[in-house]
Structure formats: structure tokens, C-alpha cells
Protein backbone atom coordinates (compact mmCIF):
# COMPACT_ATOMS: atom_id res chain seq x y z
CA UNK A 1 40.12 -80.73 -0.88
CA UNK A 2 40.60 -77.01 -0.72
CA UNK A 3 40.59 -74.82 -3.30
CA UNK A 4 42.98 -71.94 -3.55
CA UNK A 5 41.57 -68.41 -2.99
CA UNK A 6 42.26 -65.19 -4.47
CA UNK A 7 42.43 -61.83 -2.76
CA UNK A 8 40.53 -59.66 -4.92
CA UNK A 9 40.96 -55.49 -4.86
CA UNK A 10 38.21 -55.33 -2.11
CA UNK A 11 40.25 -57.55 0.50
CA UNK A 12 37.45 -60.19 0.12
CA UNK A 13 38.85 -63.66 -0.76
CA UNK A 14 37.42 -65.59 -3.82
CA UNK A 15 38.07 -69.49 -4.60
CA UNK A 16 39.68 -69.85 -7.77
CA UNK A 17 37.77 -72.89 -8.48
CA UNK A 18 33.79 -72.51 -8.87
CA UNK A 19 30.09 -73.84 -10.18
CA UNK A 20 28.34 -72.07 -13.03
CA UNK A 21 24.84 -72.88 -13.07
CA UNK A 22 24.16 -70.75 -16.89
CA UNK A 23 21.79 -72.79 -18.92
CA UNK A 24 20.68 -75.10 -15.59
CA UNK A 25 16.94 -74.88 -16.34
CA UNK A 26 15.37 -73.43 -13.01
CA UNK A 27 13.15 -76.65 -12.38
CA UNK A 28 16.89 -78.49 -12.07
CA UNK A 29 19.04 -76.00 -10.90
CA UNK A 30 18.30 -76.89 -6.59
CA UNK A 31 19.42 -80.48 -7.28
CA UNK A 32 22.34 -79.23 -9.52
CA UNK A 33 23.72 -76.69 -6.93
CA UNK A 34 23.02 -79.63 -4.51
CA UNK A 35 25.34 -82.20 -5.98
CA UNK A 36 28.22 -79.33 -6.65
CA UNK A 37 28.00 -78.50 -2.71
CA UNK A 38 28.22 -82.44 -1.77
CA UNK A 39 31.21 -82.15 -4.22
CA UNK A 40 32.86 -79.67 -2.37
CA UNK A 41 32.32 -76.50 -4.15
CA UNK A 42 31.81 -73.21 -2.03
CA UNK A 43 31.69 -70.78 -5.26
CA UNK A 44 28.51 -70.44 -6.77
CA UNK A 45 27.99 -67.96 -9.89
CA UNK A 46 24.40 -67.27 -11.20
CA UNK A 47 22.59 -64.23 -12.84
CA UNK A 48 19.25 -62.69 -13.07
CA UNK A 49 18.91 -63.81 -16.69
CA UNK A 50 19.52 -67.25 -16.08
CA UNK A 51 16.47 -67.34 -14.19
CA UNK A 52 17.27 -70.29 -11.81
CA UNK A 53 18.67 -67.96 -9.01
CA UNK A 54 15.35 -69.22 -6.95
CA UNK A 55 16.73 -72.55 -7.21
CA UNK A 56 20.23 -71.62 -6.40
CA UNK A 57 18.83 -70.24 -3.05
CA UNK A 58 16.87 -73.35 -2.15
CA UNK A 59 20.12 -75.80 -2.30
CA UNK A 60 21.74 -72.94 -0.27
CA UNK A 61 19.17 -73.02 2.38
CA UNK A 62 18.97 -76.78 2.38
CA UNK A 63 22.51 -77.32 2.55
CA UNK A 64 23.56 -76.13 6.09
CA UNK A 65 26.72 -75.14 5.04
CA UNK A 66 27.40 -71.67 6.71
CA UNK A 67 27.24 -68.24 5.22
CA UNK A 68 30.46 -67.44 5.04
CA UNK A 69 31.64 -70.35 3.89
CA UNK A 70 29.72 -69.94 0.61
CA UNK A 71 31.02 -67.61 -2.28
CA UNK A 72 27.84 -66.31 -4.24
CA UNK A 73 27.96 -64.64 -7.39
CA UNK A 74 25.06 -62.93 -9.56
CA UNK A 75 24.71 -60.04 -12.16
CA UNK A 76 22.77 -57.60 -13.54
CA UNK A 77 20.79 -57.85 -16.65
CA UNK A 78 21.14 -55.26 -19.22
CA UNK A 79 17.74 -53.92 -19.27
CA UNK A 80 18.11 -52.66 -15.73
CA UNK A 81 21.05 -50.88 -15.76
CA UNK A 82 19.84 -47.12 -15.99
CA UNK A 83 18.40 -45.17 -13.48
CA UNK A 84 17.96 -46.56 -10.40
CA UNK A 85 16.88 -49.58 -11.24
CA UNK A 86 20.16 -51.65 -10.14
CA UNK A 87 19.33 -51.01 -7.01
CA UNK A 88 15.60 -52.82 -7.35
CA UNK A 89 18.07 -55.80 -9.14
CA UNK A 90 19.88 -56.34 -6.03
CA UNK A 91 16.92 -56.72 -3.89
CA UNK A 92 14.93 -59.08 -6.02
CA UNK A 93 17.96 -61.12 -6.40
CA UNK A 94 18.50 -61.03 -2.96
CA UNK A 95 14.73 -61.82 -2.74
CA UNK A 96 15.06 -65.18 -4.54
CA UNK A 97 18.33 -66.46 -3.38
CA UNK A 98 17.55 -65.98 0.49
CA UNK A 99 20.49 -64.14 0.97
CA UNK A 100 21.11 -60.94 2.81
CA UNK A 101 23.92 -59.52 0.43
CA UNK A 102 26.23 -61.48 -2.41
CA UNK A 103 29.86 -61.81 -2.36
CA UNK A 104 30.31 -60.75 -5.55
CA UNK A 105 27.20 -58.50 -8.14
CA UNK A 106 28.70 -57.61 -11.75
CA UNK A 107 27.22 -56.41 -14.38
CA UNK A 108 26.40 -58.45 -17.20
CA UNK A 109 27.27 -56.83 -20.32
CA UNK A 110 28.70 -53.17 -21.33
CA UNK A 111 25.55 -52.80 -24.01
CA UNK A 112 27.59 -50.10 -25.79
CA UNK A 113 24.31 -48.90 -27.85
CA UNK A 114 22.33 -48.12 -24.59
CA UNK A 115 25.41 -46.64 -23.09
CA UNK A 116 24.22 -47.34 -19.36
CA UNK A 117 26.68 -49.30 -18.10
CA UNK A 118 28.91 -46.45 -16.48
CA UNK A 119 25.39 -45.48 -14.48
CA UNK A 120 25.04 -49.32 -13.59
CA UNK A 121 28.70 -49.01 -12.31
CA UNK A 122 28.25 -46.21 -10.55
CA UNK A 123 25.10 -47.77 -8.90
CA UNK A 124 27.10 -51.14 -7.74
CA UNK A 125 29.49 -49.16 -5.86
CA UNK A 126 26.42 -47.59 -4.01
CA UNK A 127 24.91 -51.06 -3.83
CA UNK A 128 28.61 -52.11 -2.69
CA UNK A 129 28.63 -49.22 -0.01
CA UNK A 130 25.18 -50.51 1.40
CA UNK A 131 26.58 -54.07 2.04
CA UNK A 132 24.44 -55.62 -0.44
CA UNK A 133 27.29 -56.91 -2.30
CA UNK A 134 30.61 -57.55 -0.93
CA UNK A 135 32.61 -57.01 -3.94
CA UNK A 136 31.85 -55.89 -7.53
CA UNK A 137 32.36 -56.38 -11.29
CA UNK A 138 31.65 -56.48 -14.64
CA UNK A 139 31.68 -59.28 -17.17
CA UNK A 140 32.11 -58.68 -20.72
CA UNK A 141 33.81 -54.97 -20.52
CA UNK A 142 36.51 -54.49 -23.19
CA UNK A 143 39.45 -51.76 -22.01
CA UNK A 144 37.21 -48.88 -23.66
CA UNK A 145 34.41 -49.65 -21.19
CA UNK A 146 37.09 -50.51 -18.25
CA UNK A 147 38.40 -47.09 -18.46
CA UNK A 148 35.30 -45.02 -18.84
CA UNK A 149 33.90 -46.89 -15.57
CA UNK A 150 36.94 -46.25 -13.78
CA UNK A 151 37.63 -42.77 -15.16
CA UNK A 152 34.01 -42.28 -13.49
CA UNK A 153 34.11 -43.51 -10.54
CA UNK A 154 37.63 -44.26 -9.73
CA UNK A 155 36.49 -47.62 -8.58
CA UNK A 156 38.19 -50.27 -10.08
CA UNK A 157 35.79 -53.31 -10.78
CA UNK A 158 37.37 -56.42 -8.60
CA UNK A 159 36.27 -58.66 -11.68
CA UNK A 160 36.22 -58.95 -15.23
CA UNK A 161 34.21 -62.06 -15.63
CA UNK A 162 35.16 -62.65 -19.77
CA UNK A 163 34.68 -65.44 -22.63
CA UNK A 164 38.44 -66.85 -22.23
CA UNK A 165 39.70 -70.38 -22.99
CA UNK A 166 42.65 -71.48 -24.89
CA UNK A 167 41.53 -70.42 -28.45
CA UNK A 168 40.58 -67.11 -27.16
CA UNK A 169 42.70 -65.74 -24.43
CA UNK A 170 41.83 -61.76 -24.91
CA UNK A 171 45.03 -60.49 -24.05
CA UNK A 172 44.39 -57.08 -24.14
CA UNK A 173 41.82 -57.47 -21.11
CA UNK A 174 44.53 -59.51 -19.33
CA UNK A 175 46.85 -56.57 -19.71
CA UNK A 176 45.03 -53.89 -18.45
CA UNK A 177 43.52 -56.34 -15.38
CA UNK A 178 47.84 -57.07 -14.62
CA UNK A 179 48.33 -53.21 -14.85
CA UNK A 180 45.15 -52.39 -12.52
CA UNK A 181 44.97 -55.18 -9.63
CA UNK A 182 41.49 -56.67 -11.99
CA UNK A 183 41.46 -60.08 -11.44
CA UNK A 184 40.13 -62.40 -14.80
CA UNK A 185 37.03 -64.81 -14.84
CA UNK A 186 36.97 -66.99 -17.74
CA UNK A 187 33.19 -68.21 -18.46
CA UNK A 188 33.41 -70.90 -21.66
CA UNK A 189 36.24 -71.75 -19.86
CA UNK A 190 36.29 -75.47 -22.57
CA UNK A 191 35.05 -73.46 -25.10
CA UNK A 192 31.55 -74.73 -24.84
CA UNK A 193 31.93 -77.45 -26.78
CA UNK A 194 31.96 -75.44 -30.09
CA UNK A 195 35.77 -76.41 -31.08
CA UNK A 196 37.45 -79.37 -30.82
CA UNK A 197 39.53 -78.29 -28.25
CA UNK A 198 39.18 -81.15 -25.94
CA UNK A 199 40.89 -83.34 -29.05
CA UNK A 200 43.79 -80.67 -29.54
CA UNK A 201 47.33 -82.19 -29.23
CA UNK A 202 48.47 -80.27 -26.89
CA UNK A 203 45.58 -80.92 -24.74
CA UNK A 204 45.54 -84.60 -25.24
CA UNK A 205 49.37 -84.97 -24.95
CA UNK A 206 49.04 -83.22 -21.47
CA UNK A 207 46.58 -85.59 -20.50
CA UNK A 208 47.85 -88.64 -21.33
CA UNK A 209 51.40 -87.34 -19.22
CA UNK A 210 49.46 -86.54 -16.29
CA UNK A 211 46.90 -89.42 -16.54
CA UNK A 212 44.02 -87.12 -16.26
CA UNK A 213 41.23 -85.77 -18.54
CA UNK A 214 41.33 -83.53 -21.16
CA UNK A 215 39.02 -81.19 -19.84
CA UNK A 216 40.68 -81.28 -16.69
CA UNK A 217 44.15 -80.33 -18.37
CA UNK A 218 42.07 -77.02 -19.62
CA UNK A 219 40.64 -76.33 -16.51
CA UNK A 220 43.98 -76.67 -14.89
CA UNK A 221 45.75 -74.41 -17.05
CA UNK A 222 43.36 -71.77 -16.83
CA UNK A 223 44.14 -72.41 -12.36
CA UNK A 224 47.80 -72.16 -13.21
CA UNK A 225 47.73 -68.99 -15.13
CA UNK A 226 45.51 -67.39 -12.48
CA UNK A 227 42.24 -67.10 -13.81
CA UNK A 228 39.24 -67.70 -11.40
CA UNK A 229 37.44 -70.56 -13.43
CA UNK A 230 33.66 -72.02 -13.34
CA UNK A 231 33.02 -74.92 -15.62
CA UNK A 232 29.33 -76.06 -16.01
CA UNK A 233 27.98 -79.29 -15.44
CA UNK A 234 24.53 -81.08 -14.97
CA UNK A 235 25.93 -84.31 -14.23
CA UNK A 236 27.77 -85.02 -10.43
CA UNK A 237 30.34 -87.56 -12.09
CA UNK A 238 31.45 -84.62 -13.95
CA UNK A 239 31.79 -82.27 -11.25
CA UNK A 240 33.46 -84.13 -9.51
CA UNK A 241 36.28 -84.89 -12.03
CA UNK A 242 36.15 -81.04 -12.68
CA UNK A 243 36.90 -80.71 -9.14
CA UNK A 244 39.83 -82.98 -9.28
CA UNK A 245 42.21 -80.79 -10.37
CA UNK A 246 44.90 -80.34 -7.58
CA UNK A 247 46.36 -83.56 -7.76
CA UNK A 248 49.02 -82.71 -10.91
CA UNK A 249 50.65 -79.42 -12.20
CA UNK A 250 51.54 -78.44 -16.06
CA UNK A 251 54.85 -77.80 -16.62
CA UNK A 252 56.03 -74.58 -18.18
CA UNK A 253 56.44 -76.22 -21.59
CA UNK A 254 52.73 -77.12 -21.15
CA UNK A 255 50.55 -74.40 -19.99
CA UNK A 256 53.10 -72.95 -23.50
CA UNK A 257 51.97 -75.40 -25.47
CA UNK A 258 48.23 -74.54 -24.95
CA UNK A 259 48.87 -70.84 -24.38
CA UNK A 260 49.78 -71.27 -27.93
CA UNK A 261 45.90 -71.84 -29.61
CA UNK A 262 45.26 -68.82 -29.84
CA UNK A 263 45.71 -67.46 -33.20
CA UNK A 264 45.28 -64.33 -32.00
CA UNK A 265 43.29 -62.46 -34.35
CA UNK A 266 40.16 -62.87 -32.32
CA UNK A 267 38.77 -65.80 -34.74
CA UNK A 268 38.54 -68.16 -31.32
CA UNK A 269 35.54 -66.14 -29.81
CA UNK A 270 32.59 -68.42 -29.55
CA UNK A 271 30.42 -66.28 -27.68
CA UNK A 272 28.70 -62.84 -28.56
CA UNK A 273 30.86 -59.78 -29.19
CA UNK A 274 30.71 -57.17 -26.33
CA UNK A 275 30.17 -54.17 -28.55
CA UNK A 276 27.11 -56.45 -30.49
CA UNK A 277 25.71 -57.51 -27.52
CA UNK A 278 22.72 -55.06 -26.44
């Protein structure tokens, strides 16, 4: 099976479909990132603060799959985004996933009350010029902290990697990503669990039509409106059915239908708030 690619702003190509190891304990996260790789993912996404990025290197290393075959993702934390300490960031991740540069470094969060995070921008495009990171991001940036980065720099990040699933689709980040050549990562992208989305008409209706999953239904809307998508698993029987996506297509009326749930007052969000998180 391959999985479609997206050209992001930096020429580099990204597959649409990828692993998230957040909350894989470090202890399991080799033998997770092992089992996603036999699945057939190539798109990896980690961080510093999830702490398992030593174990993400070790399945990489064990795997013989090829560099550049592999699409590897981390981030900066938000306690090291002034000064010049991005820069020691990059190499210690580097350091523990075995890896001479990523293919994609964002930065975590916009941690409005520290008000770093045009510095740490201005320090991944440095770390970007180096060749320690391919591409570049954020996660987490609201239009307020999109503009100030790029009224900055006049970089604009290749990523936005956001909380987005049906119940919370953020719209205003969509628009200004459509009007800038910012391509959308949706992390939650089920809603982790804390809505009964997977039980939604809509959803289940979809499902049953197709003969799939509900969870694949979600994760194949989010493909068909373009998002670049991660879901998280422990288990391989999962992965694998998160994998199997390809095989059917929504129909307009469907990807409508879920399009929908959001109410769109902002109620959905089941993640912290990007101007609360610090």
C-alpha cells in the first residue's frame, strides 16, 4: 500500500498518512514504532516532551528501512524556545533518535505568556538553513501567532500541526493555511476518545455503507479533506486497520455529513487552549 504524499511549501514531500507515538511510554515505544514500520508506515511524529524519542531511534536503526524512505517528525518543548537554546534542542534530539537531521522540527506550542515563540521561529529557520531539519512548523499557533512569525521572518511555517477532528475543525486556522500554502496536521484526529464520536450517526451510517470501521470512516475523512493525519495506537491489529484506509472513498454527501459536528462555537476542543497553554 502507498500512501499519498503531500508537497509541503519547502518542496519536501510528506505522507498524508502517519504514526504518533504521544503517550507511548519510552520503555514501549521501540516495539511500538516496530510494529507501525512492519505495517507499512514511513511517517513517524514524536517530540522532546514525549520522552520516548530514544526509543523511536532504536526501531529506526533496527529496521533497515532506508533514510529517505522514512518521514521523521519531532518538536520543540516550550521551555527551550528563547535564546539559543533551540538550537541545543535539535542536537539532543538528533542525539537520541540517531538521525543526522529530521524531515520535519515544529514547535510545540505558541506559550503566549512567555512570548518566545517568534525567537523559536526564527531559530528553526536557522536550524532549517543548517540542514538539521528539512522542513519546519509549528503546532498549536492560532492566526495571531501565524502572522507575527511570518511578519518576522517572512518564512511561512510548512505545518500547522493542530487539535482537529470532526467536533472541532478550527476553521479559522484552515483559512489562513488555504490563503498561505500552510498545510494542516490534525493530532486527536478521533477525538481521543473523550466524545462519543466513534457512535455518531453520521459516522456509523458511513461505516456500515462502506463496510469499514468507524474510526476508519474519521480517519478517512480527515485524508479526503486534505489534512495530514497520525492516529495513535499501542496495539498492531489496530494499526493496521488504521492503515487500511485506501480501499473506499466518502462521498460528498458524507465527508458533509461529518463536516457537519462541529457546532462551531469552539465547545468541541478536547485538548488545552493555545493561549492557556504555557
Amino acid at each position: 500500500m502507498t500512501v499519498p504524499t503531500i508537497t509541503l511549501n519547502s518542496g519536501h514531500e510528506i505522507p498524508q498518512l502517519g504514526f504518533g507515538v504521544f503517550l507511548v511510554p519510552a520503555d514501549e515505544a521501540e516495539a511500538a514504532v516496530t510494529s507501525a514500520l512492519e505495517v507499512g508506515y514511513r511517517h513517524i511524529d514524536t517530540a522532546a516532551i514525549y520522552r520516548n524519542e530514544e526509543g523511536v531511534g532504536a526501531a529506526i536503526a533496527k529496521s533497515g528501512i532506508p533514510r529517505e524512505d522514512l518521514f521523521i517528525t519531532t518538536k520543540l518543548w516550550n521551555d527551550r524556545q528563547s535564546g539559543e537554546q533551540p538550537h541545543d534542542a535539535i542536537r539532543e534530539s538528533l542525539e537520541k533518535l540517531g538521525l543526522d537531521y529530521v524531515d520535519l522540527y515544529l514547535t510545540h506550542w505558541p506559550t503566549p505568556e512567555k512570548d518566545t515563540f517568534v525567537n523559536a521561529w526564527e531559530k528553526l529557520v536557522e536550524i532549517r538553513d543548517r540542514g538539521l531539519a528539512r522542513s519546519i512548523g509549528v503546532s498549536n499557533h492560532l492566526p495571531e501567532h501565524l502572522d507575527r512569525i511570518v511578519e518576522a521572518t517572512g518564512v511561512v511555517p510548512a505545518v500547522d500541526q493542530i487539535e482537529l477532528h470532526p467536533a472541532h475543525q478550527q476553521s479559522d486556522i484552515l483559512e489562513w493555511a488555504a490563503a498561505k500554502g500552510m498545510h494542516i496536521e490534525s493530532w486527536g484526529p478521533l477525538g481521543q476518545g473523550k466524545y462519543p464520536l466513534l457512535e455518531n450517526d453520521a459516522v456509523t451510517a458511513a461505516a456500515a455503507a462502506h463496510q469499514v470501521t468507524p474510526a476508519q470512516v474519521v480517519i478517512r475523512w480527515h485524508l479526503q479533506r486534505g489534512f495530514i493525519v497520525f492516529p495513535k495506537s499501542s496495539r498492531q491489529e489496530r494499526m493496521q486497520e488504521n492503515f487500511d484506509v485506501f480501499g473506499f472513498e466518502l462521498s460528498a454527501d458524507e465527508v458533509a455529513a461529518l463536516d457537519a459536528l462541529d457546532p462551531g462555537d469552539g465547545s468541541g476542543r478536547v485538548g488545552g487552549h493555545p493561549l492557556e497553554v504555557n
